[in-house]
Protein backbone atom coordinates (compact mmCIF):
# COMPACT_ATOMS: atom_id res chain seq x y z
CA UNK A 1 24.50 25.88 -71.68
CA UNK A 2 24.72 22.25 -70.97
CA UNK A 3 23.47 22.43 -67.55
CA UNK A 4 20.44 24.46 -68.58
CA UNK A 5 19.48 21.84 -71.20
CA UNK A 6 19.80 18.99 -68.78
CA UNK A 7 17.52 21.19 -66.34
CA UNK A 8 14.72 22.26 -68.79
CA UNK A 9 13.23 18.59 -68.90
CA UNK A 10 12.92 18.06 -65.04
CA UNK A 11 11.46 21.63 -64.73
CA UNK A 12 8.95 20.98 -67.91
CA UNK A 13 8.29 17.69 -65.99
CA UNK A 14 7.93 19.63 -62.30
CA UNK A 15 5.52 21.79 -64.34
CA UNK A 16 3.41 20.08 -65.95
CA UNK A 17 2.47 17.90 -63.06
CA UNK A 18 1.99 20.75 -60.47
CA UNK A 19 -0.49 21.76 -63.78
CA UNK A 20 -2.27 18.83 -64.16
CA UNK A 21 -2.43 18.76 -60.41
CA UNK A 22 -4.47 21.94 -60.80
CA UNK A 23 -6.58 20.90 -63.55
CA UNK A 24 -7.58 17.66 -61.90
CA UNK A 25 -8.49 19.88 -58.53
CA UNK A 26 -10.64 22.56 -60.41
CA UNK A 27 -12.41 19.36 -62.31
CA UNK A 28 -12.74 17.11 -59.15
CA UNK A 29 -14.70 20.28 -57.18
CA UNK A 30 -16.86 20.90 -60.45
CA UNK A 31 -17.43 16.96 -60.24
CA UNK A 32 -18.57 17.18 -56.61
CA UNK A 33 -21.18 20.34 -57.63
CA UNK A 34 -22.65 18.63 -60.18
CA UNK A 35 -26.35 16.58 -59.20
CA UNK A 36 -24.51 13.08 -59.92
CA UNK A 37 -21.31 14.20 -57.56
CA UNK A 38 -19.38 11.30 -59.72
CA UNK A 39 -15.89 11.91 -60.87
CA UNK A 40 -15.24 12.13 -65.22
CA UNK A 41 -13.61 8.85 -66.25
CA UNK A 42 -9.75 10.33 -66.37
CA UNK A 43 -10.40 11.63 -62.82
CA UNK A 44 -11.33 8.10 -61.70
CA UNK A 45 -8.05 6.37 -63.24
CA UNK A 46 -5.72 9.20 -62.02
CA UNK A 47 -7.45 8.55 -58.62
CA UNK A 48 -7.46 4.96 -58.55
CA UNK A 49 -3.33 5.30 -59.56
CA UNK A 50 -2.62 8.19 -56.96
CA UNK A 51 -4.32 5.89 -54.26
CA UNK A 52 -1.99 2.87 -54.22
CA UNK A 53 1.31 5.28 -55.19
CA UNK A 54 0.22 7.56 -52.00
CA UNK A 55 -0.15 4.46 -49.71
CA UNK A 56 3.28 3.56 -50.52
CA UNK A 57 4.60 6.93 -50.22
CA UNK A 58 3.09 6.90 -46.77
CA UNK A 59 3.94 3.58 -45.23
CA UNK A 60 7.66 4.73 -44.41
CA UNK A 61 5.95 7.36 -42.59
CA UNK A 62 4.16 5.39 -40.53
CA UNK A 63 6.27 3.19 -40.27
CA UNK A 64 8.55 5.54 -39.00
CA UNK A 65 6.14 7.08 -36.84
CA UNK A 66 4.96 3.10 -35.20
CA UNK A 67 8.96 2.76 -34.83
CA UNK A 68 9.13 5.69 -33.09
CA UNK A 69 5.74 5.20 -30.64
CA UNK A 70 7.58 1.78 -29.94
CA UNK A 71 11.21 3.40 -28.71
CA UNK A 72 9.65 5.77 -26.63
CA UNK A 73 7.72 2.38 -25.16
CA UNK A 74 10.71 0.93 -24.33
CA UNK A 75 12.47 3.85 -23.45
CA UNK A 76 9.46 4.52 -20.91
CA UNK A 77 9.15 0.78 -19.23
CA UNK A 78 13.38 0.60 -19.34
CA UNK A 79 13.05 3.80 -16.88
CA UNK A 80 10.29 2.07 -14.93
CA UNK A 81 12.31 -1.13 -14.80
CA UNK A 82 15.23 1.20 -12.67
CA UNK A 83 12.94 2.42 -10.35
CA UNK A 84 11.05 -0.71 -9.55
CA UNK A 85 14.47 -2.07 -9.10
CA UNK A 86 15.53 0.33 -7.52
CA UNK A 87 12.60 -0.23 -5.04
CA UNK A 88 13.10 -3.75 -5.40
CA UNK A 89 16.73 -3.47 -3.84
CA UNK A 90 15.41 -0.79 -1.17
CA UNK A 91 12.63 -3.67 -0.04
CA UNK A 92 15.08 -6.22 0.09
CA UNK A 93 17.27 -3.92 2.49
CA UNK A 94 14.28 -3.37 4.78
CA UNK A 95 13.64 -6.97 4.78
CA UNK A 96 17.35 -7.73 5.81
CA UNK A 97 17.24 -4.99 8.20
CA UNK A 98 14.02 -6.41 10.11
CA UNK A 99 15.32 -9.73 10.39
CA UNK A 100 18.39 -8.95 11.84
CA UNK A 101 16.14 -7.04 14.33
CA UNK A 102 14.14 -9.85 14.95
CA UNK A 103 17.21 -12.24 15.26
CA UNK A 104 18.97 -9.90 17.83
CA UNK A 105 15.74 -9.33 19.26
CA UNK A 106 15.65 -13.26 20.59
CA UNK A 107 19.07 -13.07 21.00
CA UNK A 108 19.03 -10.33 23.67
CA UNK A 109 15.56 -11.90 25.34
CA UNK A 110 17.29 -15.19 25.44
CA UNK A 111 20.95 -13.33 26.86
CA UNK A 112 18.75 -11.26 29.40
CA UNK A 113 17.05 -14.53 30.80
CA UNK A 114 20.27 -15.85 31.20
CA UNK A 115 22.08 -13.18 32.70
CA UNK A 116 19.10 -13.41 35.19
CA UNK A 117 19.78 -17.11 36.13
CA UNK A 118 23.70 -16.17 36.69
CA UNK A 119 23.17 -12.53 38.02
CA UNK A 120 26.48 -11.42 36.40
CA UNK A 121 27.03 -8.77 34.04
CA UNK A 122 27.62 -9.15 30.23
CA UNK A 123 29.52 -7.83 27.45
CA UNK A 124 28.58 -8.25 23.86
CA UNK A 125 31.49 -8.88 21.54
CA UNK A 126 31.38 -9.93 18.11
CA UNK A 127 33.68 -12.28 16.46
CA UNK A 128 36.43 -9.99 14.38
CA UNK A 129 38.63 -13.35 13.49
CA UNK A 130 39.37 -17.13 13.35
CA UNK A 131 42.73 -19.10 14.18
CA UNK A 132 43.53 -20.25 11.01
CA UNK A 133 45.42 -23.31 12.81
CA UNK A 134 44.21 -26.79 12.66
CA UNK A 135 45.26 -27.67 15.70
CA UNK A 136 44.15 -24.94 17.86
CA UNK A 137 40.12 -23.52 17.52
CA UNK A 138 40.06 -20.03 18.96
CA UNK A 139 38.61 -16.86 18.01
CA UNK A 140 39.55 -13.11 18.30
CA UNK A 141 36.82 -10.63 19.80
CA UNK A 142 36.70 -6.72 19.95
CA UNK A 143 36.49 -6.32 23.36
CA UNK A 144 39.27 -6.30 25.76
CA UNK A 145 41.36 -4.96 28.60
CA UNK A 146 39.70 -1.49 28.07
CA UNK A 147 36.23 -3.33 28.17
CA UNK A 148 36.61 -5.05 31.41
CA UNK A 149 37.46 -8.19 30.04
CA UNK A 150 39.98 -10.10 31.46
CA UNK A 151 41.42 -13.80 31.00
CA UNK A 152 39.64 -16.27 32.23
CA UNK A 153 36.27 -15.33 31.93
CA UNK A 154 33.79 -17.49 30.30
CA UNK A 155 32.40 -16.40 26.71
CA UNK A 156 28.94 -17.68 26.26
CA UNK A 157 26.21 -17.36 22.98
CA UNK A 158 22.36 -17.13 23.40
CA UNK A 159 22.54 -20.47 22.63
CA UNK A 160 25.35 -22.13 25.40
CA UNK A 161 28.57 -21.86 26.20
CA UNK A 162 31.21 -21.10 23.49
CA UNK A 163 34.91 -21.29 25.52
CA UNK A 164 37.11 -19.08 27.95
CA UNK A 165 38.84 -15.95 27.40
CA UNK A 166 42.37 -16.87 27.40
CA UNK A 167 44.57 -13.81 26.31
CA UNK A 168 43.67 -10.00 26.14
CA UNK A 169 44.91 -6.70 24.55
CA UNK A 170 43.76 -3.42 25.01
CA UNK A 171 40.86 -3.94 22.76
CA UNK A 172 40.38 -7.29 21.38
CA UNK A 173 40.91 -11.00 23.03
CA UNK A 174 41.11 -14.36 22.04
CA UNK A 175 38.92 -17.33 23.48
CA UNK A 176 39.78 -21.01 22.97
CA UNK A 177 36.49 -22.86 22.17
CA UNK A 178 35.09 -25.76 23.86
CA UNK A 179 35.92 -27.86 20.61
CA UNK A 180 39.90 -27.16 21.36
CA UNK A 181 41.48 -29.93 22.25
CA UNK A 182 42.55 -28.73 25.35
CA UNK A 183 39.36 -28.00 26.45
CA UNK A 184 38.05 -29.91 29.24
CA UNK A 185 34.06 -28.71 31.36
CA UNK A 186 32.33 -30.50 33.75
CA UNK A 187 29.73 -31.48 33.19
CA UNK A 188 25.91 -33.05 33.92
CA UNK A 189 23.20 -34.68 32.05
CA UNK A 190 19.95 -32.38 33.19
CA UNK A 191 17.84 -35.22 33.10
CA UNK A 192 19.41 -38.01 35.25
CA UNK A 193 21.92 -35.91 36.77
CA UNK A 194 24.78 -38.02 36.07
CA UNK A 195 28.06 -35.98 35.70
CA UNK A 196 31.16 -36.16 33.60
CA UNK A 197 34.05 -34.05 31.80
CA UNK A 198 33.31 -32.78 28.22
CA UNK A 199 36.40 -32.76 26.23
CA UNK A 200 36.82 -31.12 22.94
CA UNK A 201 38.31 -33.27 19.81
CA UNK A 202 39.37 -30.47 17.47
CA UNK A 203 36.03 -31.20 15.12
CA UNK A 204 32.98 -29.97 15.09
CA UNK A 205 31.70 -32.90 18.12
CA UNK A 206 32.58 -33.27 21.35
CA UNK A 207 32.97 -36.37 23.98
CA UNK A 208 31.26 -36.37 27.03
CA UNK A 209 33.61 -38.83 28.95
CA UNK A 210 31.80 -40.40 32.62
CA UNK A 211 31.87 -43.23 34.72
CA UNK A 212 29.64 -46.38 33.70
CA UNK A 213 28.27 -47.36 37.49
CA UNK A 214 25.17 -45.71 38.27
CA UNK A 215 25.36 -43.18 35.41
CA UNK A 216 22.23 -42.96 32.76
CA UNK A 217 22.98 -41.27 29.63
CA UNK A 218 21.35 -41.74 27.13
CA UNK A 219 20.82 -40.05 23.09
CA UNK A 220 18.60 -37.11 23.20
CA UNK A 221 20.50 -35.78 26.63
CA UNK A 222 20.89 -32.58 27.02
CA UNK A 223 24.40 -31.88 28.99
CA UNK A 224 24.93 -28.57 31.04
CA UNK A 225 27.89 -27.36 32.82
CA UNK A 226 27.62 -28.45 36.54
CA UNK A 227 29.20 -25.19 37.98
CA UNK A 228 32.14 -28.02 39.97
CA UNK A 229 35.62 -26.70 38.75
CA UNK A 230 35.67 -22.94 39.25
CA UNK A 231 35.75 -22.31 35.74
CA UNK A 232 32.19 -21.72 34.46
CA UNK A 233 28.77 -21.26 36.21
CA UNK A 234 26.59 -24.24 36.78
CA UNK A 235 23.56 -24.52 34.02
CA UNK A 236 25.23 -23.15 30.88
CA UNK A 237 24.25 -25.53 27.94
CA UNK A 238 26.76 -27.55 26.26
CA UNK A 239 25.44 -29.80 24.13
CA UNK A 240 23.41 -33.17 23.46
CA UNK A 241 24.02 -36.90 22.81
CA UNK A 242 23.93 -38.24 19.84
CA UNK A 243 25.58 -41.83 20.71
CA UNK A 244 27.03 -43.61 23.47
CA UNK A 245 28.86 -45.97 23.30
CA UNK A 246 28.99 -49.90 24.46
CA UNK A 247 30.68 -49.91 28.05
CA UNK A 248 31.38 -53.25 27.78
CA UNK A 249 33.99 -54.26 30.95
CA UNK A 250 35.28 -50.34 30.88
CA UNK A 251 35.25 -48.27 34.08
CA UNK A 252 34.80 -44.80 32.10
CA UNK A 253 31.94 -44.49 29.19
CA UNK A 254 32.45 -41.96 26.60
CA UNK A 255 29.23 -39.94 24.71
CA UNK A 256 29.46 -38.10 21.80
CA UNK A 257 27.51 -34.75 22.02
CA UNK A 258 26.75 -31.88 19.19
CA UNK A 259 27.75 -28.87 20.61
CA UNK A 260 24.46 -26.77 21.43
CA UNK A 261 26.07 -23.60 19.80
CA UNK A 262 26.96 -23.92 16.20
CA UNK A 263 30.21 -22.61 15.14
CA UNK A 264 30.22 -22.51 12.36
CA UNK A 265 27.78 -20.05 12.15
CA UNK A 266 28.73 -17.53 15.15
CA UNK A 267 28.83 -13.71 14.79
CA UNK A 268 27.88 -12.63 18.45
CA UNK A 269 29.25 -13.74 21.96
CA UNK A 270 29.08 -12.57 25.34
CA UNK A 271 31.59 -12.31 27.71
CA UNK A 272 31.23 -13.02 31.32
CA UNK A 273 32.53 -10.34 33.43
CA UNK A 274 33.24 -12.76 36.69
CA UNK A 275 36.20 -14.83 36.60
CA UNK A 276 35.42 -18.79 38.90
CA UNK A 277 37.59 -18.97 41.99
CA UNK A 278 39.78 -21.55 40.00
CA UNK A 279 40.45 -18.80 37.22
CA UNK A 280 40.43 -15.96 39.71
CA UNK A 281 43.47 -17.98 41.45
CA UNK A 282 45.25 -18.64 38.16
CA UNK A 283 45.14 -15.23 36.87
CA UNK A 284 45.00 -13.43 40.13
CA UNK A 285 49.23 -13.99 40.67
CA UNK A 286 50.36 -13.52 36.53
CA UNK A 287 48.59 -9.92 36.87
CA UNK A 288 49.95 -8.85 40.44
CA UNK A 289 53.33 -10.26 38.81
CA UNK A 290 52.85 -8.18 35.64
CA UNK A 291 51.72 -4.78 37.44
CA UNK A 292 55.47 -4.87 39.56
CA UNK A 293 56.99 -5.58 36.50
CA UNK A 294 55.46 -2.86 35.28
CA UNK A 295 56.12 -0.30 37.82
CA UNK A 296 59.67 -1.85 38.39
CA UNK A 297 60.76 -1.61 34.62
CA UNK A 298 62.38 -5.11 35.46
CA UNK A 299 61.20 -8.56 35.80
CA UNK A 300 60.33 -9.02 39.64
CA UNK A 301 62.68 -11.46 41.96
């Protein structure tokens, strides 16, 4: 009984506006048939208080509706943002791609003039590792026995000459750079002709040690191997001077020279598949040795 009385104002309330909603439409379309089509004075203030009440009951829908407009938005330019970068990273892939392309292109051109001047046959190898020691500089390659390659045998970049090939496995083989201090290429200045030893220092220079009488060296030089020594082919580039120094009463003249490949930035080498007569009669003996050990199961006598 309770419940029913607390329920009969609400629904008298419910009521009686749905009724005066009624009453206001039926006198509103009389209003708007009549010849002066103006609404009665009651009309007017119900209107004029329904107009700012419905604004307000409306501007969470819109609001809603502008909130929801906007989310889709975003939602629409975040998916547009993946694609582009998506396409973004694809672009930026191509654009790697073609300038590797471009950079092996000039290497091969450059490697094919070469192996024109020399007439001997190439292999490319890249770089697969670095001795870690400071007082060696080597590097490990992934070619080897299996490849042709064979100790010995100069290693070379498009850009001059990098070292030797000093050990081999089946598939990989380690070269000891020019920079090693144990390094040692004759050499000659292509513009004067005047001819010395390079020497490595362990660093990242290298001195170009010759005799002061009649020799002119000078910065700017560009030093090439002179083929003498049986080691390496004549015209490889080695580097260029950047200082010489004061001979003063010295018979021997040293030159500092930049190396003409940089190191520190090698991926690719080639490997020279011809060993010099000086390396051919090094290596020639240790591998006849090794082949009758080999066969023999023993050391030979």
């Amino acid at each position: 009984m309770a419940d029913y009385h607390n329920r009969t104002p609400v629904t008298a309330l419910a009521v009686g506006l749905i009724a005066f909603a009624v009453v206001a439409m039926v006198v509103d379309r009389r209003a708007m048939l009549g010849p002066d089509r103006e609404l009665s004075g009651w009309s007017g203030a119900v209107l004029d208080i329904a107009a700012p009440v419905q604004r307000m009951i409306a501007l969470p829908l819109e609001f809603a509706q502008d909130a929801w407009r906007h989310y889709i938005s975003i939602l629409e330019v975040g998916q547009r943002n993946e694609e582009l970068s998506s396409r973004l990273v694809l672009l930026e892939e191509e654009n790697l791609q073609l300038r590797e392309a471009l950079v092996a292109s000039g290497r091969l051109e450059r490697i094919a003039e070469i192996r024109a001047d020399f007439e001997v046959p190439m292999l490319s190898s890249e770089l697969v590792g670095v001795d870690p020691s400071p007082w060696f500089r080597s590097v490990l390659v992934d070619r080897g026995q299996t490849h042709g390659v064979r100790s010995g045998m100069p290693v070379i970049s498009e850009l001059g000459l990098v070292g030797l090939v000093t050990a081999t496995s089946t598939r990989a083989s380690k070269a000891k750079l020019v920079l090693d201090r144990q390094s040692a290429v004759d050499g000659i200045v292509q513009r004067s002709r005047s001819r010395g030893i390079v020497r490595g220092r362990g660093t990242d220079q290298l001195d170009f040690e010759f005799v002061v009488r009649g020799s002119d060296v000078r910065i700017g030089d560009v030093v090439i191997s002179s083929g003498l020594g049986g080691v390496y082919p004549k015209g490889i580039r080695i580097g260029e001077v950047t200082a010489v120094s004061d001979p003063g009463s010295e018979l021997l003249q040293t030159a500092k020279l930049v190396p003409a490949v940089d190191f520190g930035r090698l991926e690719q080498v080639f490997v020279m598949l011809r060993r010099g007569p000086t390396m051919e009669l090094l290596y020639a003996g240790e591998e006849e040795d090794s082949v009758h050990e080999t066969a023999s199961g023993r050391p030979s006598p």
